[in-house]
PDB file of N, CA and C in Angstrom:
ATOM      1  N   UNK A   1       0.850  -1.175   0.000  1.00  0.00           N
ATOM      2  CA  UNK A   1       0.000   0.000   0.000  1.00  0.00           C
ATOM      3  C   UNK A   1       0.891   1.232   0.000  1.00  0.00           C
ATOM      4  N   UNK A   2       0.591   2.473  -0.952  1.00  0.00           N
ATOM      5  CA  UNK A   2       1.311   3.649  -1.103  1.00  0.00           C
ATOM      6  C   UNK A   2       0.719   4.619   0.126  1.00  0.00           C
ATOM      7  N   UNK A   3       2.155   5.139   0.717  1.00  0.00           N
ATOM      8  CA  UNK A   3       1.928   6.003   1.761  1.00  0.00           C
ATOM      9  C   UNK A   3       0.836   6.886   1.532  1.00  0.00           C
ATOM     10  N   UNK A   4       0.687   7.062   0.304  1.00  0.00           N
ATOM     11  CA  UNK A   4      -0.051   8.059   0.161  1.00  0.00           C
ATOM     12  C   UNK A   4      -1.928   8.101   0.092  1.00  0.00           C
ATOM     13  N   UNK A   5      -1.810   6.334   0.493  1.00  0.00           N
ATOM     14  CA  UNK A   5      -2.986   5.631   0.591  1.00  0.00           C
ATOM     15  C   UNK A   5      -3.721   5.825   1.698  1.00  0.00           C
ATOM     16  N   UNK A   6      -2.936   5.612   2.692  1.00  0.00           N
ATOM     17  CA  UNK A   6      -3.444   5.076   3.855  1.00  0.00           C
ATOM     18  C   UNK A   6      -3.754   6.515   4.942  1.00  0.00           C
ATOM     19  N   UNK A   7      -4.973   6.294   5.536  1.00  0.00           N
ATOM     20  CA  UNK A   7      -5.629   6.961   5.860  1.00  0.00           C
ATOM     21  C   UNK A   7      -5.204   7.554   6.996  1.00  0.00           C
ATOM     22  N   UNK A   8      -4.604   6.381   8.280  1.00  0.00           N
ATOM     23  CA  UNK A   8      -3.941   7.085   9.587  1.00  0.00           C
ATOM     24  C   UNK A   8      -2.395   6.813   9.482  1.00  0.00           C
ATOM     25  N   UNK A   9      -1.360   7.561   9.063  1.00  0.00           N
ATOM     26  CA  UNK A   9      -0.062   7.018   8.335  1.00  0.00           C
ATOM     27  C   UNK A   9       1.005   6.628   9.822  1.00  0.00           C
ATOM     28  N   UNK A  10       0.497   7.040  10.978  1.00  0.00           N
ATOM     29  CA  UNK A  10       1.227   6.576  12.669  1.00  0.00           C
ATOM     30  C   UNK A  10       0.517   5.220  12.787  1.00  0.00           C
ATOM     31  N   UNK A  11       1.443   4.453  14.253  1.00  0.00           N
ATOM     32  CA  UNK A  11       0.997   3.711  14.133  1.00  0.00           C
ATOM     33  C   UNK A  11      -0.243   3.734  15.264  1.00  0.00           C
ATOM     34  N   UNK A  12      -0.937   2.419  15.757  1.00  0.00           N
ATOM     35  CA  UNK A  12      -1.963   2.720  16.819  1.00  0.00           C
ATOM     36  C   UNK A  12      -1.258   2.756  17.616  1.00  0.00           C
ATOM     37  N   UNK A  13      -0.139   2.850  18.626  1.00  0.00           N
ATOM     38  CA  UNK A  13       0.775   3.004  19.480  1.00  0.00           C
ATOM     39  C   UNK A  13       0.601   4.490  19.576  1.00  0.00           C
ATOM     40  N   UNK A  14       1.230   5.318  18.553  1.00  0.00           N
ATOM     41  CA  UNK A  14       1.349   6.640  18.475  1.00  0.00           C
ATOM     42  C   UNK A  14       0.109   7.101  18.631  1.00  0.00           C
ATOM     43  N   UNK A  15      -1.225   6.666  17.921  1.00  0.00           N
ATOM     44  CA  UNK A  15      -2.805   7.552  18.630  1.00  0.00           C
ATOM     45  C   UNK A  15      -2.732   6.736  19.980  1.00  0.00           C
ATOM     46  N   UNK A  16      -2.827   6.322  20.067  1.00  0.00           N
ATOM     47  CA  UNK A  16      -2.840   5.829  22.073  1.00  0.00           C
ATOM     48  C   UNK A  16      -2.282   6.995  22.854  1.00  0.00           C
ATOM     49  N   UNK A  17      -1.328   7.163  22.560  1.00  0.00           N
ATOM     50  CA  UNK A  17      -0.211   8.016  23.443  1.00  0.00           C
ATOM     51  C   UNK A  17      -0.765   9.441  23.369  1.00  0.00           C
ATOM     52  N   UNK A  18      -1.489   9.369  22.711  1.00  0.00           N
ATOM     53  CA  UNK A  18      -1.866  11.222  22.593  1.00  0.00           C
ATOM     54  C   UNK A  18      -2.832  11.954  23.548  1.00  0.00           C
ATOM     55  N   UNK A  19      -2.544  12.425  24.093  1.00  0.00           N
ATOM     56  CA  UNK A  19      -3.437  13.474  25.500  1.00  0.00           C
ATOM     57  C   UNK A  19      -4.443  14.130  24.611  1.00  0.00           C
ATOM     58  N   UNK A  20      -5.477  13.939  24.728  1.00  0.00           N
ATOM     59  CA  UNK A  20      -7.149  14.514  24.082  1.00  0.00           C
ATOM     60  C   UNK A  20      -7.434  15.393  25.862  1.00  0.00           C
ATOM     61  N   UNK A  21      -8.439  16.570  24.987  1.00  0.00           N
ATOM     62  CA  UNK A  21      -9.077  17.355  26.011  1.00  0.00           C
ATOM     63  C   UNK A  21     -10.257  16.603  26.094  1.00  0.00           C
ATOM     64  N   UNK A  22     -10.781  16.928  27.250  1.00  0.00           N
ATOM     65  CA  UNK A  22     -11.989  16.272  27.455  1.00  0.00           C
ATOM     66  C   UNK A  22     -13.217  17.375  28.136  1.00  0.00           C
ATOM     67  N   UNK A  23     -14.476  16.946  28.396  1.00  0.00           N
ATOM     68  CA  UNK A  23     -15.347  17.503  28.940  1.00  0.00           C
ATOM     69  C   UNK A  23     -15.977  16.808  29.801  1.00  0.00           C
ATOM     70  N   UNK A  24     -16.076  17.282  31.041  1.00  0.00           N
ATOM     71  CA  UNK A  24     -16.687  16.708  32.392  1.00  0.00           C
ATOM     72  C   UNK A  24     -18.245  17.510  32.517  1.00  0.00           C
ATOM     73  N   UNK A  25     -18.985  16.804  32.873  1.00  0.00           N
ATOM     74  CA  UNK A  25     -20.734  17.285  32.880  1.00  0.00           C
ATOM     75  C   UNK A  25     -21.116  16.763  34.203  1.00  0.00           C
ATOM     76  N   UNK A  26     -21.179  16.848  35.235  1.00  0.00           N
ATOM     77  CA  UNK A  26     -21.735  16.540  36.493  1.00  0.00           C
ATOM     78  C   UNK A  26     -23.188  16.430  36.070  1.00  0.00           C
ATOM     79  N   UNK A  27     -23.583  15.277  36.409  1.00  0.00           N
ATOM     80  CA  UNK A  27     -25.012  15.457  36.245  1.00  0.00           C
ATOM     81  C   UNK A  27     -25.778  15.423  37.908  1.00  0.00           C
ATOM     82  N   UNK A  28     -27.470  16.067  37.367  1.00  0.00           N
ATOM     83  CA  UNK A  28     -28.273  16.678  38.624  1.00  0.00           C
ATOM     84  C   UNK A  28     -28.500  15.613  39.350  1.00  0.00           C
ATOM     85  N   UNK A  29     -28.512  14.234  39.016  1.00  0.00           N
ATOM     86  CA  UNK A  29     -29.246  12.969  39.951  1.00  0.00           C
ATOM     87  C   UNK A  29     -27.568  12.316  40.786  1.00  0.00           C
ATOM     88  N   UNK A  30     -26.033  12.934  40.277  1.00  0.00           N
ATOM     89  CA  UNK A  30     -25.065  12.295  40.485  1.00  0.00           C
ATOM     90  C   UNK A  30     -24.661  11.504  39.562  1.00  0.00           C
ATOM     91  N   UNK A  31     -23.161  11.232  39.264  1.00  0.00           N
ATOM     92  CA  UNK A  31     -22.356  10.576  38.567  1.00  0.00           C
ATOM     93  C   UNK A  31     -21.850  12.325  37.695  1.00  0.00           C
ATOM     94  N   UNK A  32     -21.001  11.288  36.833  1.00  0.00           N
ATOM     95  CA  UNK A  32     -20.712  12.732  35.556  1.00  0.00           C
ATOM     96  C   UNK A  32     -20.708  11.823  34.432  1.00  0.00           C
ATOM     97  N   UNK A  33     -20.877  12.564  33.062  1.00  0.00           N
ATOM     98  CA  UNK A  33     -20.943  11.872  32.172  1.00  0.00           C
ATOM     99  C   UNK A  33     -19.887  13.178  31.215  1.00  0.00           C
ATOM    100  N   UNK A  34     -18.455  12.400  30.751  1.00  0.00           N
ATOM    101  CA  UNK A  34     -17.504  12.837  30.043  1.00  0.00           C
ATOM    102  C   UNK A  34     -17.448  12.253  28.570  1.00  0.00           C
ATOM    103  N   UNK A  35     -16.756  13.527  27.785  1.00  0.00           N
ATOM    104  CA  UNK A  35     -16.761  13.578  26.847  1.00  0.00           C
ATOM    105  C   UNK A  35     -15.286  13.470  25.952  1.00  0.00           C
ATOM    106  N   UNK A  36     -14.759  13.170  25.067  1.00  0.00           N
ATOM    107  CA  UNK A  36     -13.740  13.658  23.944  1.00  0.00           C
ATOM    108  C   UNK A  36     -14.591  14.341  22.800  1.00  0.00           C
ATOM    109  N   UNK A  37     -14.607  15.608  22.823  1.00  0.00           N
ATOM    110  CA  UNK A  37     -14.920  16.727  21.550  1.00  0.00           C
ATOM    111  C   UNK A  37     -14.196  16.275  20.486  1.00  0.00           C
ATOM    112  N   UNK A  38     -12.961  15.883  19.963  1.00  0.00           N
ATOM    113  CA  UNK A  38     -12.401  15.647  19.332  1.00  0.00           C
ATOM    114  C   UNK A  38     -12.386  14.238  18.409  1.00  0.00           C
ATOM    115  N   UNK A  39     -13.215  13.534  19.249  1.00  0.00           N
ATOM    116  CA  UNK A  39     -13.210  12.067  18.968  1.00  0.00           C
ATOM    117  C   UNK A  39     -14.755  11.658  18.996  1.00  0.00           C
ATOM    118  N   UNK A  40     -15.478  12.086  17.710  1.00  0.00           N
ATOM    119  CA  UNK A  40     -16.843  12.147  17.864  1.00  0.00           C
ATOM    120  C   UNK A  40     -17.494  10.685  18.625  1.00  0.00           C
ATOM    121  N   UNK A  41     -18.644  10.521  18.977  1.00  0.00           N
ATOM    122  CA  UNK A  41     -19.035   9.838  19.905  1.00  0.00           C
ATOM    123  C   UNK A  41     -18.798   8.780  20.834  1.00  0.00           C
ATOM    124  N   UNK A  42     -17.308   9.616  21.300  1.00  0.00           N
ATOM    125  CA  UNK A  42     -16.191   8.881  22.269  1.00  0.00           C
ATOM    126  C   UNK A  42     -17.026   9.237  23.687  1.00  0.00           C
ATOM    127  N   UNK A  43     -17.308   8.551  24.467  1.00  0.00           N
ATOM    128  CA  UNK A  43     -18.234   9.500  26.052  1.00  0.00           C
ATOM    129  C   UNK A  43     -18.271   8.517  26.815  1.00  0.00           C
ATOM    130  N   UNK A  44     -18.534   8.613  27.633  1.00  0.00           N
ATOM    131  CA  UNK A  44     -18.758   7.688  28.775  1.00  0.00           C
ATOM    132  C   UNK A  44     -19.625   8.176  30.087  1.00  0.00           C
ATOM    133  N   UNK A  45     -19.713   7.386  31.120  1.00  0.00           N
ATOM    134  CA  UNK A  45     -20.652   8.377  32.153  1.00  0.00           C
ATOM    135  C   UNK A  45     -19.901   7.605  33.340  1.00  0.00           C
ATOM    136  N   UNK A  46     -19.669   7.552  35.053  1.00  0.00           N
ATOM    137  CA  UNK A  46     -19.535   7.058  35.934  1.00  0.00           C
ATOM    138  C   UNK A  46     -20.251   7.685  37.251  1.00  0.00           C
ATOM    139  N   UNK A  47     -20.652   6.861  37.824  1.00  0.00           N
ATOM    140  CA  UNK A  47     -21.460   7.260  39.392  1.00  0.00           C
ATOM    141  C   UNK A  47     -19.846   8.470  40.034  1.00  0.00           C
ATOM    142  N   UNK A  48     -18.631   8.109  39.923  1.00  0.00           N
ATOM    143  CA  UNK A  48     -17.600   8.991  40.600  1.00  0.00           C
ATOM    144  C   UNK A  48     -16.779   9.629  39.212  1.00  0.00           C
ATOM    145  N   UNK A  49     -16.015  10.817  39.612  1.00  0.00           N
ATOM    146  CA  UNK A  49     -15.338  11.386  38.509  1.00  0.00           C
ATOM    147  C   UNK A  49     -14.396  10.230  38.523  1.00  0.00           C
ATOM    148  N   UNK A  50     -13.468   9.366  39.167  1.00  0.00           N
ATOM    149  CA  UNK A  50     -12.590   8.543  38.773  1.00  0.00           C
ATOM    150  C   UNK A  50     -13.280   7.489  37.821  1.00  0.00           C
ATOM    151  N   UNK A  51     -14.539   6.654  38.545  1.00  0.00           N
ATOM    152  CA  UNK A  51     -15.335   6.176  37.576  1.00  0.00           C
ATOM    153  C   UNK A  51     -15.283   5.991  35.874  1.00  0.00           C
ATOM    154  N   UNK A  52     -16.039   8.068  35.803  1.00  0.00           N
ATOM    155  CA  UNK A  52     -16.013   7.992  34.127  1.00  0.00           C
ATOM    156  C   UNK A  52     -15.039   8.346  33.606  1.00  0.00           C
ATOM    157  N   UNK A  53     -13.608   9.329  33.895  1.00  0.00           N
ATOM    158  CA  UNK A  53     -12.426   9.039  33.484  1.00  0.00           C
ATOM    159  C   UNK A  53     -11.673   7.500  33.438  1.00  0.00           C
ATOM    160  N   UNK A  54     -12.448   6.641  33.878  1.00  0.00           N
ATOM    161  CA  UNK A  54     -11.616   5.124  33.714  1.00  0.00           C
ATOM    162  C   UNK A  54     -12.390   4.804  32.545  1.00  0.00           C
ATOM    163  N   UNK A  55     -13.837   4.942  32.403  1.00  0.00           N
ATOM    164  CA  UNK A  55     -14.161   4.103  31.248  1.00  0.00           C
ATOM    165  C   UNK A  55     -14.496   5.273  30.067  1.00  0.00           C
ATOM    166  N   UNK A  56     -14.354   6.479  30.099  1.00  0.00           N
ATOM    167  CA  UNK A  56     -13.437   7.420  28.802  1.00  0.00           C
ATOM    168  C   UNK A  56     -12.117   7.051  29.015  1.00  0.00           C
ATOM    169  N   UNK A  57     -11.730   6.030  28.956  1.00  0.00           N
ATOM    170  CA  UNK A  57     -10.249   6.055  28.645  1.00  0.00           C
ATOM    171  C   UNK A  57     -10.628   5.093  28.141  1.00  0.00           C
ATOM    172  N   UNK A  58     -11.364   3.762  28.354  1.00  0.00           N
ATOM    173  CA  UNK A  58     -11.663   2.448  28.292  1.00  0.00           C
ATOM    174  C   UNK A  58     -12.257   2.702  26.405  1.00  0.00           C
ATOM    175  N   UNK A  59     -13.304   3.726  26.603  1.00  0.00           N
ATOM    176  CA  UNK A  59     -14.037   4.049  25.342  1.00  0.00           C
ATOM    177  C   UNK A  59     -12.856   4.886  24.051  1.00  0.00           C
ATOM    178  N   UNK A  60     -11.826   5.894  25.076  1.00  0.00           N
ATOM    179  CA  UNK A  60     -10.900   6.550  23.477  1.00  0.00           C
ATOM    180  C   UNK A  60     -10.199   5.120  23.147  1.00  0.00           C
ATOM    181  N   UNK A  61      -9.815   4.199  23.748  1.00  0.00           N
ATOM    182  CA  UNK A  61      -9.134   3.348  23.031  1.00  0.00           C
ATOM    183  C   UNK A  61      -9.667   2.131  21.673  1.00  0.00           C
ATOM    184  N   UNK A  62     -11.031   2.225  22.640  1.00  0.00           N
ATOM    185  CA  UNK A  62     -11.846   1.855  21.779  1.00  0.00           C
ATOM    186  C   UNK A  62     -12.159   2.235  20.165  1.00  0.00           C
ATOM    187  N   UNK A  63     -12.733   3.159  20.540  1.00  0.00           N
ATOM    188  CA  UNK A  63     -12.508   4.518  19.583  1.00  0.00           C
ATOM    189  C   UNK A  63     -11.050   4.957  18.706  1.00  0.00           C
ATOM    190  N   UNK A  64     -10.640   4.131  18.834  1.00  0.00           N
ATOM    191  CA  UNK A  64      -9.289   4.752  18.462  1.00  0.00           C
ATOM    192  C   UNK A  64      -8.821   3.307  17.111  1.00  0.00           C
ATOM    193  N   UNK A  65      -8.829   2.454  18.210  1.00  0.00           N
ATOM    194  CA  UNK A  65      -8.847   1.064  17.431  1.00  0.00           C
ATOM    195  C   UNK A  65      -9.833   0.719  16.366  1.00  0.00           C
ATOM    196  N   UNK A  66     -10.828   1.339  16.561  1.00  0.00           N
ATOM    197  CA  UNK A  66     -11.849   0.927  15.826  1.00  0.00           C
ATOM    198  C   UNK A  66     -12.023   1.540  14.513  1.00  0.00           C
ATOM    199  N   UNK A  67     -11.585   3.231  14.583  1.00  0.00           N
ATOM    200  CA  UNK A  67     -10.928   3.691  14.163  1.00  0.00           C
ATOM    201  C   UNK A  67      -9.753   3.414  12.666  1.00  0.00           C
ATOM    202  N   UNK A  68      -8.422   3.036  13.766  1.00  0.00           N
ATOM    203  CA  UNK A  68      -7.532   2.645  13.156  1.00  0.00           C
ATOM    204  C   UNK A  68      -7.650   1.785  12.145  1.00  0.00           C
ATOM    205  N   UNK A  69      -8.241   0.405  12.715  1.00  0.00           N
ATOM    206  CA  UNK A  69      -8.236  -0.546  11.730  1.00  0.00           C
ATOM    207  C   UNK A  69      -9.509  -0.690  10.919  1.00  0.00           C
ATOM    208  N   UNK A  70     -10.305   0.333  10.626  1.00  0.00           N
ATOM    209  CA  UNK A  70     -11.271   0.208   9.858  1.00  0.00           C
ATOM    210  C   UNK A  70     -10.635   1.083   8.826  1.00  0.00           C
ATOM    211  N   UNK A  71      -9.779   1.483   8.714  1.00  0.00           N
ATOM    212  CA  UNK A  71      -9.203   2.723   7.898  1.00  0.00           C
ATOM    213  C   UNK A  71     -10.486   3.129   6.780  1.00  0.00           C
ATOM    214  N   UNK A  72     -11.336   3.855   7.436  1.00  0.00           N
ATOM    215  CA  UNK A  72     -12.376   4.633   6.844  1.00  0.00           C
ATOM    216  C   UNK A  72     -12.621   5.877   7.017  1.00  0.00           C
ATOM    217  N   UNK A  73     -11.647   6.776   7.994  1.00  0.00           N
ATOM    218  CA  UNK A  73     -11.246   7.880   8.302  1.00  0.00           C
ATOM    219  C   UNK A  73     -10.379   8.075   9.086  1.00  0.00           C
ATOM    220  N   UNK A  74     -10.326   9.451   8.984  1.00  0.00           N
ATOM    221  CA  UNK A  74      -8.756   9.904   9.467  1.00  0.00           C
ATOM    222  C   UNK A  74      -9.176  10.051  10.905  1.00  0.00           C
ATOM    223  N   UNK A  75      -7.772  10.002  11.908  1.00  0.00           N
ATOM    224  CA  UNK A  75      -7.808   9.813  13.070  1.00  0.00           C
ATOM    225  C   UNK A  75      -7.502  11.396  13.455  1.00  0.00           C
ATOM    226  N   UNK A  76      -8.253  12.327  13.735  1.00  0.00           N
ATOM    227  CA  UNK A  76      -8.084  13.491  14.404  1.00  0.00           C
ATOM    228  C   UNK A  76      -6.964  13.589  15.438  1.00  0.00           C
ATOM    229  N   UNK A  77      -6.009  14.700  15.292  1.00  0.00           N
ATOM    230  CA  UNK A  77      -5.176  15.220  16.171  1.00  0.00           C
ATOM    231  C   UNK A  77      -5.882  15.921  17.834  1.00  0.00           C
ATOM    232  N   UNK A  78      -5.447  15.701  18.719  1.00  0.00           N
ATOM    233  CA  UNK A  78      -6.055  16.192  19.891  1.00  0.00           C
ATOM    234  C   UNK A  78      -5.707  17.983  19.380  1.00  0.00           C
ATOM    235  N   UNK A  79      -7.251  18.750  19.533  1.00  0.00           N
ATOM    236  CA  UNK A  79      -7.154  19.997  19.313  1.00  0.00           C
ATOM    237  C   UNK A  79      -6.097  21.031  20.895  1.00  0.00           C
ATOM    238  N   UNK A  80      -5.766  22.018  20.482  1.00  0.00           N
ATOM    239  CA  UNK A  80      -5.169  22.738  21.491  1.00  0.00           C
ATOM    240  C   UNK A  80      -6.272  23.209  23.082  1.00  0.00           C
ATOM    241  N   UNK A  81      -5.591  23.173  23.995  1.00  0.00           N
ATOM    242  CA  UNK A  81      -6.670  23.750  24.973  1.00  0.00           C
ATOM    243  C   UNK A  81      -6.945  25.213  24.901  1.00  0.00           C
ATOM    244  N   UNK A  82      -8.334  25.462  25.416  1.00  0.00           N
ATOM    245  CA  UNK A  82      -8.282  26.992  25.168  1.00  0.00           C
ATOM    246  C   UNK A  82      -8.155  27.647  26.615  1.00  0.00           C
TER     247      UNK A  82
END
């Protein structure tokens, strides 16, 4: 395959490693339910903030892999914080 083919040209090692911003939402009944903006319908929710930061991490990898090896789009760069 020509470099110039392939859709995510790093490997999945290199998107793993990459620090994404995220969004935390406390919700009114308890838990929070977090987000990756960057990584469209990457989210997760947990009863504790450690909670849903474990399984948004559980879900970008997911997301990432699923991603990768479907090579059907490009794998977004984590945007800058504002």
């Amino acid at each position: 395959m020509k470099q110039s083919n392939v859709i995510n040209p790093k490997t999945l090692e290199y998107y793993l490693s990459l620090k994404y911003p995220m969004s935390i939402y406390p919700e009114d009944e308890g838990g929070y339910t977090v987000m990756i903006p960057d990584l469209p319908g990457c989210l997760s929710q947990g009863e504790t903030l450690e909670e849903a930061l474990a399984n948004l991490d559980e879900s970008r990898q997911l997301w990432l892999e699923t991603v990768y090896f479907s090579q059907k789009r490009a794998i977004p760069l984590p945007s800058k914080l504002q």
